[in-house]
C-alpha atoms as a PDB file:
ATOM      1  CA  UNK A   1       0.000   0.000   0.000  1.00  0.00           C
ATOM      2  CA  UNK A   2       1.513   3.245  -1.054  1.00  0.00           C
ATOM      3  CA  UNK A   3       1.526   6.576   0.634  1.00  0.00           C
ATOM      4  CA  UNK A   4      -1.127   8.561   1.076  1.00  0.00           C
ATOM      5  CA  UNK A   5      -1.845  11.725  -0.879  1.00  0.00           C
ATOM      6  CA  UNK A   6      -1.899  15.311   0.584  1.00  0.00           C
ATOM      7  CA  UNK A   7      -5.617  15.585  -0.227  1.00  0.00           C
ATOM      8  CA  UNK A   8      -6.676  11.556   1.581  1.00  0.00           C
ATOM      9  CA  UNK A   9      -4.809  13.451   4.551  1.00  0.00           C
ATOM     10  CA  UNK A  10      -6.580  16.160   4.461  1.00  0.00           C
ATOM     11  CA  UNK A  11      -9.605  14.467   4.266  1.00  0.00           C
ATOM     12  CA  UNK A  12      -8.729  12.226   6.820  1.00  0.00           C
ATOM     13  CA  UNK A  13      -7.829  14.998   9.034  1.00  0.00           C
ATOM     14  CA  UNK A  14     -11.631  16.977   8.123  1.00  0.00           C
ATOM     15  CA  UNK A  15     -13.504  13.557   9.397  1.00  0.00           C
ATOM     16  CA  UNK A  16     -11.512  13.500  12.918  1.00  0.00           C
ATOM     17  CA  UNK A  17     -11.813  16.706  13.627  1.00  0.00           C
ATOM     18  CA  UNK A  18     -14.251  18.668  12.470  1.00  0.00           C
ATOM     19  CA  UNK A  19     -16.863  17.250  15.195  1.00  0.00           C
ATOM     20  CA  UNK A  20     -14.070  18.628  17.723  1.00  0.00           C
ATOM     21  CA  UNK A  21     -14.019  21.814  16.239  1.00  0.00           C
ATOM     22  CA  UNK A  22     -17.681  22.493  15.695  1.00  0.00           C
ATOM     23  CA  UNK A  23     -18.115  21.493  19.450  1.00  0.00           C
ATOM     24  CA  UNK A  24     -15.731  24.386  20.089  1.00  0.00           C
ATOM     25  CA  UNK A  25     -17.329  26.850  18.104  1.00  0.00           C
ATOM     26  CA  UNK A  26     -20.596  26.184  19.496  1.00  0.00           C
ATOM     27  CA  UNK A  27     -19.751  26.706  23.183  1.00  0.00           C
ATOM     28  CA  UNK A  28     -18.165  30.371  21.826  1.00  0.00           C
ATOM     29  CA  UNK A  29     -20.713  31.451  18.624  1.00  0.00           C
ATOM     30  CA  UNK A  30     -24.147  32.568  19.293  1.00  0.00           C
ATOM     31  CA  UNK A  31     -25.900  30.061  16.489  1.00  0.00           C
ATOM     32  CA  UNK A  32     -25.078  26.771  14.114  1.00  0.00           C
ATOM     33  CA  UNK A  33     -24.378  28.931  11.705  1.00  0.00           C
ATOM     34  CA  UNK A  34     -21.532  31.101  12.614  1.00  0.00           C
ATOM     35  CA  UNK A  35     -20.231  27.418  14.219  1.00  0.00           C
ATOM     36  CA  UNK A  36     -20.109  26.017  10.721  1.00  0.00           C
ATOM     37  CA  UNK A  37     -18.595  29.099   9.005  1.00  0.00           C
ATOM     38  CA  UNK A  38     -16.001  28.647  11.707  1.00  0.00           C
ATOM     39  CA  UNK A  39     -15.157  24.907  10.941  1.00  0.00           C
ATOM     40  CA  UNK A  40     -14.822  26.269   7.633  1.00  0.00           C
ATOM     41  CA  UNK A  41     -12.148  28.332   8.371  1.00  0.00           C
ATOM     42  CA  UNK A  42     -10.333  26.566  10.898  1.00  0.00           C
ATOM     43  CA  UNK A  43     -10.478  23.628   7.318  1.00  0.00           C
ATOM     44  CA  UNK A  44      -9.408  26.780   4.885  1.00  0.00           C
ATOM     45  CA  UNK A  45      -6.351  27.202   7.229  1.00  0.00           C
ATOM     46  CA  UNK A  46      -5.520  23.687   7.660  1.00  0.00           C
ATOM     47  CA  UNK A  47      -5.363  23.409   4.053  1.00  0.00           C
ATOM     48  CA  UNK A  48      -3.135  26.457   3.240  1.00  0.00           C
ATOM     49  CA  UNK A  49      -0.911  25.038   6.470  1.00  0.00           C
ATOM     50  CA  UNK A  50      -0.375  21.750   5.218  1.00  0.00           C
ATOM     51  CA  UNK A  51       0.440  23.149   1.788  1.00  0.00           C
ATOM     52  CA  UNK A  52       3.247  25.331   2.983  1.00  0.00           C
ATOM     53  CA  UNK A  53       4.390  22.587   4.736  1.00  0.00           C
ATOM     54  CA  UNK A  54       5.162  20.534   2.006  1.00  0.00           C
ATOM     55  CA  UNK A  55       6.568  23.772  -0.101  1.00  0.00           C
ATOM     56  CA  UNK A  56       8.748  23.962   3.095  1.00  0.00           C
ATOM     57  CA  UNK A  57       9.900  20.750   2.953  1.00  0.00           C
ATOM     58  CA  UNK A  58      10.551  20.314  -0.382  1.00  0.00           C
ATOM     59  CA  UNK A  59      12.786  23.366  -0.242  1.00  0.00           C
ATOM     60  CA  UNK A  60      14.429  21.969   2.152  1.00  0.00           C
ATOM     61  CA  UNK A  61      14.964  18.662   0.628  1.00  0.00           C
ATOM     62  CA  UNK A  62      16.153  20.500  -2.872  1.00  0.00           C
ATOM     63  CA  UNK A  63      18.871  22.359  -0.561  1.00  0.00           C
ATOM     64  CA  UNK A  64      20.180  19.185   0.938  1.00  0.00           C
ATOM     65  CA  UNK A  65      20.402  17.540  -1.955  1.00  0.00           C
ATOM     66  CA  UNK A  66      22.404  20.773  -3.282  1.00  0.00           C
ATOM     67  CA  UNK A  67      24.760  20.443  -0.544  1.00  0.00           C
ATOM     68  CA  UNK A  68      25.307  16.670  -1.256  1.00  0.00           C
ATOM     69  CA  UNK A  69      26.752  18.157  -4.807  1.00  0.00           C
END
């Protein structure tokens, strides 16, 4: 079985958490709906994380390899 990809991770990560995080919101937001928008965000920002994360780390894998030259 191979790796998975960056978007079965993020899904994976959506389906465990999400619950958590709506919880949250809902003890601190006034209705359901301002709860949602927030799991929404807190997703959005996972998302852009994760991607600089791998842009990160494929930098730094392209500058050890330079140094190996």
């Amino acid at each position: 079985m191979g790796q998975l990809t960056k978007n079965e991770i993020f899904a994976l990560a959506v389906q465990r958490y999400s619950d958590t995080v709506f919880r949250a919101a809902m003890h601190n937001c006034s209705c359901t709906a301002d709860a949602e928008d927030v799991v929404q965000d807190v997703q959005a920002i996972y998302f852009q994380l994760s991607l600089l994360h791998l842009q990160l780390r494929t930098m730094k894998l392209v500058s050890l390899s330079l140094m190996v030259w």
